[in-house]
Protein backbone atom coordinates (compact mmCIF):
# COMPACT_ATOMS: atom_id res chain seq x y z
CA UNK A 1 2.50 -0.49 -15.57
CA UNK A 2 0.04 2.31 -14.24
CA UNK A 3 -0.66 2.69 -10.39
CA UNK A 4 -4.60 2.33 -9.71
CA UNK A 5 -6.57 4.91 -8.09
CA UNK A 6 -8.46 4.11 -5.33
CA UNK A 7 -11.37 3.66 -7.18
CA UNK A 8 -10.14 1.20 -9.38
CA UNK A 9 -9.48 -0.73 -6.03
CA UNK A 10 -12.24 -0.24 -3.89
CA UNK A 11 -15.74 -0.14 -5.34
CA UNK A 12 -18.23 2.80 -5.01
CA UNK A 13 -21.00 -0.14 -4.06
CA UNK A 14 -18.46 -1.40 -0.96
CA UNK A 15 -18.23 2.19 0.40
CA UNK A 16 -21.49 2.61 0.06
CA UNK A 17 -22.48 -0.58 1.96
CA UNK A 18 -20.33 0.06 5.04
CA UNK A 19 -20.24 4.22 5.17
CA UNK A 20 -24.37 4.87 4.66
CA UNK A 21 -23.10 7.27 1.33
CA UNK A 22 -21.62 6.84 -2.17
CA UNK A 23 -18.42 8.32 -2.99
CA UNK A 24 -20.11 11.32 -4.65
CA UNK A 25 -22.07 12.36 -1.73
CA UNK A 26 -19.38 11.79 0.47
CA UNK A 27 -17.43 14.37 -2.27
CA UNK A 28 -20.60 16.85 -1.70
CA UNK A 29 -20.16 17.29 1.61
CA UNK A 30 -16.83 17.36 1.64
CA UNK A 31 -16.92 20.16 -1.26
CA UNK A 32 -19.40 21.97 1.66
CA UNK A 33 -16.68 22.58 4.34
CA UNK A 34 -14.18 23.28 1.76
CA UNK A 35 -11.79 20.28 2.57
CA UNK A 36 -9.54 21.06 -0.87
CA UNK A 37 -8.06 23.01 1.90
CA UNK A 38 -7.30 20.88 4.47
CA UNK A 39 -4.75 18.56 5.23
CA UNK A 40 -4.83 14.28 4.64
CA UNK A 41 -4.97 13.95 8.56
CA UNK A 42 -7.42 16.88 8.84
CA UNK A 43 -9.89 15.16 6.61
CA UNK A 44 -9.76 11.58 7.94
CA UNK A 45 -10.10 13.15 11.43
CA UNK A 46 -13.28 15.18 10.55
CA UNK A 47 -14.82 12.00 8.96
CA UNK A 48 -14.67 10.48 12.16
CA UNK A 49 -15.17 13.34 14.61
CA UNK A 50 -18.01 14.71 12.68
CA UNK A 51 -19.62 12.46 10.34
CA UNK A 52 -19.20 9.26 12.72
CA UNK A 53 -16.81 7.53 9.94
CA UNK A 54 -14.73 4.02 11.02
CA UNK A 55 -10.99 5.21 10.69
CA UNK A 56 -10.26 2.55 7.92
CA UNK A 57 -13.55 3.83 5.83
CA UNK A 58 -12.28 7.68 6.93
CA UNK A 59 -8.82 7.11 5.27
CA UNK A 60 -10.46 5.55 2.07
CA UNK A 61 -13.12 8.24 1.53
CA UNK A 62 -9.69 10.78 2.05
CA UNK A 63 -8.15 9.15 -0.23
CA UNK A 64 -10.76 9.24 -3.20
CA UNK A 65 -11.43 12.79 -2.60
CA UNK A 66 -8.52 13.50 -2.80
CA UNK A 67 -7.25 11.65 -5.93
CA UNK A 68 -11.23 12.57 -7.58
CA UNK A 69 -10.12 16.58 -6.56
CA UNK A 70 -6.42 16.24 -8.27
CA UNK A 71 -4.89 16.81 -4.42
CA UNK A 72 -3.11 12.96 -4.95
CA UNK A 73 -2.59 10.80 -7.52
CA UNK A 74 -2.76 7.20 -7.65
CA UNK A 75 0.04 5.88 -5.50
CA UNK A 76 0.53 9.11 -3.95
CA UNK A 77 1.10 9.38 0.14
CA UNK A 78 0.19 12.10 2.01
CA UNK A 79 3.86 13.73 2.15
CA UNK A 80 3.83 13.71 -1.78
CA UNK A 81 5.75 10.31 -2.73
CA UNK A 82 4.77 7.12 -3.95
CA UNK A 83 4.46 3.70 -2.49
CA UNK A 84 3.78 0.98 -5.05
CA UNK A 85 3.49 -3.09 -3.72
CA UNK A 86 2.79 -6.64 -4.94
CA UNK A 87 2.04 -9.77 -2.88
CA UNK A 88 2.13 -13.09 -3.17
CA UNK A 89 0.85 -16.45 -1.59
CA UNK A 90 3.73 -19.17 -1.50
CA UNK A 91 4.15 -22.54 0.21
CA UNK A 92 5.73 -22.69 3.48
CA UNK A 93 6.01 -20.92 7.18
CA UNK A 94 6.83 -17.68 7.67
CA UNK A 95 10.47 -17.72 8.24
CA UNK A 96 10.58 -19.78 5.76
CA UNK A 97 8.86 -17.62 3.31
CA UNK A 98 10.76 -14.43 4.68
CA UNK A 99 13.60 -15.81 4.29
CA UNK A 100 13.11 -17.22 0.70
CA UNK A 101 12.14 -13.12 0.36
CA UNK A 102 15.53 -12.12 2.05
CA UNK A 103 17.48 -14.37 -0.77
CA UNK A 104 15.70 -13.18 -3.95
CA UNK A 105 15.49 -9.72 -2.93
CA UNK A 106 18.65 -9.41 -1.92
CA UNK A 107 19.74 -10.63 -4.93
CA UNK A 108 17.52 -8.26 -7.04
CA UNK A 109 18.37 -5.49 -5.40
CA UNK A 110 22.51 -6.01 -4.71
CA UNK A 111 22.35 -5.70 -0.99
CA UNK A 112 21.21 -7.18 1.88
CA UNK A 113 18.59 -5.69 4.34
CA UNK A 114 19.16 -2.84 6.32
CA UNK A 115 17.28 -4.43 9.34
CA UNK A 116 15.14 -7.73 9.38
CA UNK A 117 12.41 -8.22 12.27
CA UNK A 118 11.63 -12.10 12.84
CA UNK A 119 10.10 -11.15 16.19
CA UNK A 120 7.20 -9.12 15.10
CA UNK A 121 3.46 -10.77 14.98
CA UNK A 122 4.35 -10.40 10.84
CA UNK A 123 8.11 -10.96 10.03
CA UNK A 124 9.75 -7.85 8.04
CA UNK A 125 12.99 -7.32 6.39
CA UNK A 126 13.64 -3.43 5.07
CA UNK A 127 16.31 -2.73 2.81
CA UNK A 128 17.42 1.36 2.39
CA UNK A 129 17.45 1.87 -1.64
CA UNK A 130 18.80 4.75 -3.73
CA UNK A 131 17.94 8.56 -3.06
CA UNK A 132 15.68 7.76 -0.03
CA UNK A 133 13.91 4.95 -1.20
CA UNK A 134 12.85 1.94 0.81
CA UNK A 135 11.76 -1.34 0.24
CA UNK A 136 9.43 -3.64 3.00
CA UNK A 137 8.75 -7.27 2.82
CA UNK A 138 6.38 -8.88 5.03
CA UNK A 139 5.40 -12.49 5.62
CA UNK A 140 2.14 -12.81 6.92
CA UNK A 141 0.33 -16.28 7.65
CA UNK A 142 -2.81 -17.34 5.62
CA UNK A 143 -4.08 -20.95 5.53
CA UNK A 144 -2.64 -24.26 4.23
CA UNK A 145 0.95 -24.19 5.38
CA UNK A 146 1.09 -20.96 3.01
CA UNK A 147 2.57 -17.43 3.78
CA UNK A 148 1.78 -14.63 1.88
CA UNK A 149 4.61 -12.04 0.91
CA UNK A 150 4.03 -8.91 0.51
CA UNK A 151 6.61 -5.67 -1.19
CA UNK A 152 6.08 -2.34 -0.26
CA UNK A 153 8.45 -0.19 -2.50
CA UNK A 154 7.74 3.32 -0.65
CA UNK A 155 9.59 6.69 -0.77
CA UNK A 156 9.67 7.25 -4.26
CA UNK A 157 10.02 10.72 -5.33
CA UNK A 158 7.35 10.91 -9.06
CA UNK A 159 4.75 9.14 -10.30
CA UNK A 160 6.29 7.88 -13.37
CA UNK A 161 9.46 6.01 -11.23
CA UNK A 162 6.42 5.12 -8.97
CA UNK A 163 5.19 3.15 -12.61
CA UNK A 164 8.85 1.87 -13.56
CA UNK A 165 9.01 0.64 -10.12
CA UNK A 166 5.33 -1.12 -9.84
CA UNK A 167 6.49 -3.07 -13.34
CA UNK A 168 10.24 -4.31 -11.59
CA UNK A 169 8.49 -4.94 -8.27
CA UNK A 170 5.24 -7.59 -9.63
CA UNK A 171 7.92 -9.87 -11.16
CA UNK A 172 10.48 -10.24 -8.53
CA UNK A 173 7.07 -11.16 -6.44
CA UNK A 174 6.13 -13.52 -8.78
CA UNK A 175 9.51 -15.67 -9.00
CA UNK A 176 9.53 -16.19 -4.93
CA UNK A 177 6.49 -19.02 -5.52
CA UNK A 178 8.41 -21.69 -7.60
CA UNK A 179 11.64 -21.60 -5.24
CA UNK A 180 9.61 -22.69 -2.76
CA UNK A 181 7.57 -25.25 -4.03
């Protein structure tokens, strides 16, 4: 299973709508101050200090330049590895939900987490994986006594694991809805 780009995620008409410009112009005048040159950070911060850019809408246009200009792939962080995720919406509160997470997880993975927040606004648990790799799950609230759950597979060193990895990740996702129905 492919990573999308950011394209494939976020349409040219939506950044068009909320930026004033369409992804190609915004690529234009990028291309004019030679940003194939710069830095992720140095980018985003441009788009704001000079061009008047929201931060979110900043790191988006980054990112599209960057993947349309071959400086990222899809999936591709700033420091060079790969992040992949999949979320679902399941019945029931958040601890609830995060720890339903924590169990199947767990499980999949043959360990438990390295460090579990039930504090935080959203719940985590993080669990260290395999040459450096990490793995977040968050339970967030959304309506009707649901929570949704969302994986974060991060620190993964090639595109191609970052595929492998999107494919394991979407059903393990999947299979926390029916335990907790």
């Amino acid at each position: 299973m492919p990573v999308a780009d950011h394209q494939s995620t976020l349409s040219d008409a939506a950044m068009a709508a909320a930026t004033g410009k369409h992804p190609g112009d915004w690529f234009e005048v990028l291309d004019a101050h030679d940003a194939t040159s710069w830095t992720h950070p140095a980018i985003a911060r441009w788009l704001v200090q000079h061009e008047g850019v929201d931060g979110w809408w900043a790191q988006s246009i980054t990112v599209r330049f960057e993947q349309a200009r071959g400086m990222r792939a899809p999936g591709q962080m700033a420091d060079g590895t790969f992040t992949v995720g999949a979320s679902k919406s399941v019945p029931g509160d958040q601890q609830q939900a995060l720890d339903r997470a924590i169990a199947v997880f767990s499980a999949h993975l043959g360990a438990e987490p390295a460090s579990v927040n039930r504090t935080a606004k959203y719940p985590t648990a993080r669990w260290k994986l395999a040459d450096g790799e990490s793995m977040l799950v968050t339970a967030s609230p959304t309506k009707n006594a649901r929570t949704s759950i969302s994986a974060a597979h991060s620190k993964i060193s090639d595109a191609d694991r970052a595929g492998i990895a999107k494919g394991e990740l979407a059903p393990v996702v999947n299979g926390l809805a029916p335990s907790l129905d």
